[in-house]
Protein backbone atom coordinates (compact mmCIF):
# COMPACT_ATOMS: atom_id res chain seq x y z
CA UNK A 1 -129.14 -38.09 12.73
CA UNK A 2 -129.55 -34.92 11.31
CA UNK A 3 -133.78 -34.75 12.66
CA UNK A 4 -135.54 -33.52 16.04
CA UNK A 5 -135.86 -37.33 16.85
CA UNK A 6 -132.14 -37.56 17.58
CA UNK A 7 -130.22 -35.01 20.72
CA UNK A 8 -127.64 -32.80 19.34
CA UNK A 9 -124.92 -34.66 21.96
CA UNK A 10 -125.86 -38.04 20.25
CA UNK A 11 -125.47 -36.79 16.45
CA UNK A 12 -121.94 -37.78 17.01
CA UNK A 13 -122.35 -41.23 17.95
CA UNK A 14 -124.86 -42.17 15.24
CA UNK A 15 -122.15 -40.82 12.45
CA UNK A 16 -119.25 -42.10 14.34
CA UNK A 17 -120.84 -45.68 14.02
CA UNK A 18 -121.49 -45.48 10.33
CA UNK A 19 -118.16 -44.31 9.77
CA UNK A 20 -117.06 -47.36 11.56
CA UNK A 21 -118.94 -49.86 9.35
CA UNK A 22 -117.12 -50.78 6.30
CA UNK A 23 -119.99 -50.05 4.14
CA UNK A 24 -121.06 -46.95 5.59
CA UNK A 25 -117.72 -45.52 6.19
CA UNK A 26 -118.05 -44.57 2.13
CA UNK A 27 -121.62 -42.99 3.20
CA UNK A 28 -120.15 -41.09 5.89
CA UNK A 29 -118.33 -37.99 4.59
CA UNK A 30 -120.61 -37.22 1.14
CA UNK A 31 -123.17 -37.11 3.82
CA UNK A 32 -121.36 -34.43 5.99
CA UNK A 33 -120.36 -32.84 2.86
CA UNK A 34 -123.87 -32.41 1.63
CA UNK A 35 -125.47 -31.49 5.14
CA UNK A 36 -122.61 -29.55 6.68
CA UNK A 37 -124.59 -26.42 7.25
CA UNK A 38 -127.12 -28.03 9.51
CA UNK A 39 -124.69 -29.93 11.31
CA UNK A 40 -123.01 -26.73 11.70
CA UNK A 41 -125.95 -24.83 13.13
CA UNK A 42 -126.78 -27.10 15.56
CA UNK A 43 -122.59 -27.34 17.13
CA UNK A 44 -122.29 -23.86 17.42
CA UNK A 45 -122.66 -21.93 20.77
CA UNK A 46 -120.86 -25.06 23.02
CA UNK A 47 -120.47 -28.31 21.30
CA UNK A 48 -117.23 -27.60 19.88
CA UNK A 49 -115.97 -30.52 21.90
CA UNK A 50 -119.01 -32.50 19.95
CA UNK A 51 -117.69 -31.15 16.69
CA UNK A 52 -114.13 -32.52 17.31
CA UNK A 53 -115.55 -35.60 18.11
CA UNK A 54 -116.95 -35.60 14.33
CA UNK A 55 -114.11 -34.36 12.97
CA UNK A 56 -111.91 -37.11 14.39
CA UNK A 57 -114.51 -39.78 13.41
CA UNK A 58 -113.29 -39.65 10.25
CA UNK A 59 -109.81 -40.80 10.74
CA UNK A 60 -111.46 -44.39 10.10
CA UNK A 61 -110.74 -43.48 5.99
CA UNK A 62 -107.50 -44.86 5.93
CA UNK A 63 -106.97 -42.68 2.96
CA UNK A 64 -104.23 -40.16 2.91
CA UNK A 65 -105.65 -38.62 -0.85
CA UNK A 66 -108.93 -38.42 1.05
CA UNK A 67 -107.76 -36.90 4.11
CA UNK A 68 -106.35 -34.15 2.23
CA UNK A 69 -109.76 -33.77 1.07
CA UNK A 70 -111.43 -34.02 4.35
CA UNK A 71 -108.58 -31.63 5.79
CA UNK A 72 -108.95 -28.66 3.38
CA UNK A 73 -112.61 -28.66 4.02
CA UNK A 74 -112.50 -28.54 7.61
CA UNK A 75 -109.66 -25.94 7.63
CA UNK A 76 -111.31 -23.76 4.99
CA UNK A 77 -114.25 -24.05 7.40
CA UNK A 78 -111.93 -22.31 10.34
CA UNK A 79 -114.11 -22.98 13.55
CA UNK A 80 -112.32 -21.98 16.70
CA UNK A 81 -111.10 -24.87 18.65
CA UNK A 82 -110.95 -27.46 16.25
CA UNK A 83 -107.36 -26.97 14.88
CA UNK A 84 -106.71 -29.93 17.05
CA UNK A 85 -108.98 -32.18 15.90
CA UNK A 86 -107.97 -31.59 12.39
CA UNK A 87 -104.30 -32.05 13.10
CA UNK A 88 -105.07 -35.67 15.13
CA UNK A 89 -107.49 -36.45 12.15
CA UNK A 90 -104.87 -36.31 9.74
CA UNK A 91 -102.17 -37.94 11.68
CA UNK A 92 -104.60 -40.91 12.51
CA UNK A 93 -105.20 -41.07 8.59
CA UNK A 94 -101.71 -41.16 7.92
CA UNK A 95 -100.98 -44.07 10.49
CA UNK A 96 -104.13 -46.05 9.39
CA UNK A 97 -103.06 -45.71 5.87
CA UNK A 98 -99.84 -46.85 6.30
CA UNK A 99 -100.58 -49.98 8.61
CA UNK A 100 -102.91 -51.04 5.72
CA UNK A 101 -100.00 -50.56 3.32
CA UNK A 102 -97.71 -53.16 5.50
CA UNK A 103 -100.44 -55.27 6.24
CA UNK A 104 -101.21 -55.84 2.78
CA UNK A 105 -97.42 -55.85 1.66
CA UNK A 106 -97.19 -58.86 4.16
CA UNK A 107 -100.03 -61.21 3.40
CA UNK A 108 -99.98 -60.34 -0.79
């Protein structure tokens, strides 16, 4: 997602669906981790809107422990505009997390 084969605008979507697969969702953030600097480099200058879109793809975690995680990293990161996206990230963790919580509770 990462190479010249692949548009900038369409990064998103390729990560998005990995993080949407229950295999690759475990993939998805090591991987953004690891190549954050070139994913960086090729949102800046416009695609802000493109980087929230990231940002909020990982909501699919379900994980409050590694939302904090996720959270620290993108706040320590401080790119304007995408206070937002962070906040909505964590929120959607937080809801995900807890739905699996009561829909385990129920059917244990």
């Amino acid at each position: 997602s990462i190479g010249e084969k692949v548009r900038t605008q369409n990064m998103i979507y390729l990560i998005g669906s990995i993080a949407g697969n229950r295999t690759g969702k475990e993939l998805v953030w090591p991987w953004v981790q690891k190549n954050w600097d070139v994913i960086k480099k090729k949102y800046e200058g416009g695609f802000v809107a493109h980087l929230n879109s990231l940002i909020k793809s990982n909501s699919i975690l379900a994980d409050v422990e590694k939302g904090k995680e996720i959270t620290a990293f993108f706040r320590k990161e401080n790119i304007e505009g995408t206070k937002r996206a962070i906040d909505q990230m964590e929120e959607r963790m937080a809801l995900n997390e807890r739905f699996v919580k009561a829909v385990r509770a129920e059917f244990a």
